[in-house]
Protein backbone atom coordinates (compact mmCIF):
# COMPACT_ATOMS: atom_id res chain seq x y z
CA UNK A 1 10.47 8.95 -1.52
CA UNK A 2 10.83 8.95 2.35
CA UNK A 3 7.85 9.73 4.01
CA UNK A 4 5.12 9.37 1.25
CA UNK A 5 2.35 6.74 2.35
CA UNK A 6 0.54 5.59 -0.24
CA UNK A 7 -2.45 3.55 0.31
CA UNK A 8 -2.78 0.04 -0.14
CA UNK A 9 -5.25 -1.57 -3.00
CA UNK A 10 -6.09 -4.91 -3.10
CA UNK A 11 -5.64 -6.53 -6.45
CA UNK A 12 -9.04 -6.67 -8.80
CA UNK A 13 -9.59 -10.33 -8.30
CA UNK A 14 -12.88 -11.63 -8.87
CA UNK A 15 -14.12 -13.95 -5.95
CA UNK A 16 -16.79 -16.72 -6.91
CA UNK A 17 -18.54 -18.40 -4.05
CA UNK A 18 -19.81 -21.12 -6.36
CA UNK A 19 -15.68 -21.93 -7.11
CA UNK A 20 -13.84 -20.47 -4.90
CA UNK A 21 -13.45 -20.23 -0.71
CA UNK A 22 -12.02 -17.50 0.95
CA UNK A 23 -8.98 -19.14 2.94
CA UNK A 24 -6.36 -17.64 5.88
CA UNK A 25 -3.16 -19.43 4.85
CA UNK A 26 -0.68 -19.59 8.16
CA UNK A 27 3.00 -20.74 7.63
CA UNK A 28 3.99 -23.25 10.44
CA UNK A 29 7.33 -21.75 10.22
CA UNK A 30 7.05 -18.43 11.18
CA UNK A 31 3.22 -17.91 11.87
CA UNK A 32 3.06 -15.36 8.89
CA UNK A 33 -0.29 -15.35 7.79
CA UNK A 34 -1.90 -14.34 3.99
CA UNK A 35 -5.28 -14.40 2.99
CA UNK A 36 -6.86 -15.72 -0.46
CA UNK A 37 -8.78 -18.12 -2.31
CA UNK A 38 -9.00 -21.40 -2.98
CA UNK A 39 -10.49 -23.20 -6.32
CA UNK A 40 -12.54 -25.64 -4.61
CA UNK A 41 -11.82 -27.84 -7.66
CA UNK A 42 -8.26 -27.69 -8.17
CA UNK A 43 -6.90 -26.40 -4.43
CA UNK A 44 -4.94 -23.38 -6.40
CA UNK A 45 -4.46 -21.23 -3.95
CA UNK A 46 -4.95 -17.05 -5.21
CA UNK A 47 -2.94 -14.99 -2.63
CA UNK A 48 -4.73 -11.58 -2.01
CA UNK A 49 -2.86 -9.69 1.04
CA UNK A 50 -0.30 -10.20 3.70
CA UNK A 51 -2.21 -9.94 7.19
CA UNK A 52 -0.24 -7.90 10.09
CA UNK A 53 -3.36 -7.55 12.13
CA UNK A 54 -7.36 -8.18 12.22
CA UNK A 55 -8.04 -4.57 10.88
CA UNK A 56 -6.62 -6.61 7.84
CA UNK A 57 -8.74 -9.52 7.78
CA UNK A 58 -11.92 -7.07 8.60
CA UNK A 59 -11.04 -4.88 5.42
CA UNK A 60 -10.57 -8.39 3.36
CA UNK A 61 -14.15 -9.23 4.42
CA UNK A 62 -15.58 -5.98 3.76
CA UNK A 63 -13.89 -5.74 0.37
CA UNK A 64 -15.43 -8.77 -0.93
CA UNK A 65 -18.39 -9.54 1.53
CA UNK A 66 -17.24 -12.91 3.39
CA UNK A 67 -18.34 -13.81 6.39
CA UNK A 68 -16.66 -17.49 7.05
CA UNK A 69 -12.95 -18.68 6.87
CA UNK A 70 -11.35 -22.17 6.34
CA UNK A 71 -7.89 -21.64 7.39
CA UNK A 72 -5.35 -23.57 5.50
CA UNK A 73 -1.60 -24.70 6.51
């Protein structure tokens, strides 16, 4: 109801480095920006969490230990 927080999980997805890249995806539109992966192989992009700030790309990268971006449009 109003005024309950609840915290926010990030979906059990399995990242794997040897398939996958960890990608920022920015909309050219409105600058909204999402973070993911990527199959290297067939570009299907995995959407992971809606970014409002960098405390939300720093908990992405702690979450599942990347270090490096590509950002994608």
């Amino acid at each position: 109801m109003f005024g309950i927080k609840r915290k926010e999980k990030l979906p059990e997805i399995k990242f794997d480095p040897t398939t996958q890249k960890a990608v920022i995806r920015s909309s050219i539109c409105t600058g909204e920006k999402t973070v993911g992966f990527k199959d290297i192989k067939t570009g299907k992009y995995i959407d992971v969490m809606f970014v409002r700030n960098e405390l939300d790309i720093e908990k992405f990268k702690k979450t599942y230990g990347i270090d490096i971006f590509e950002v994608d449009y």
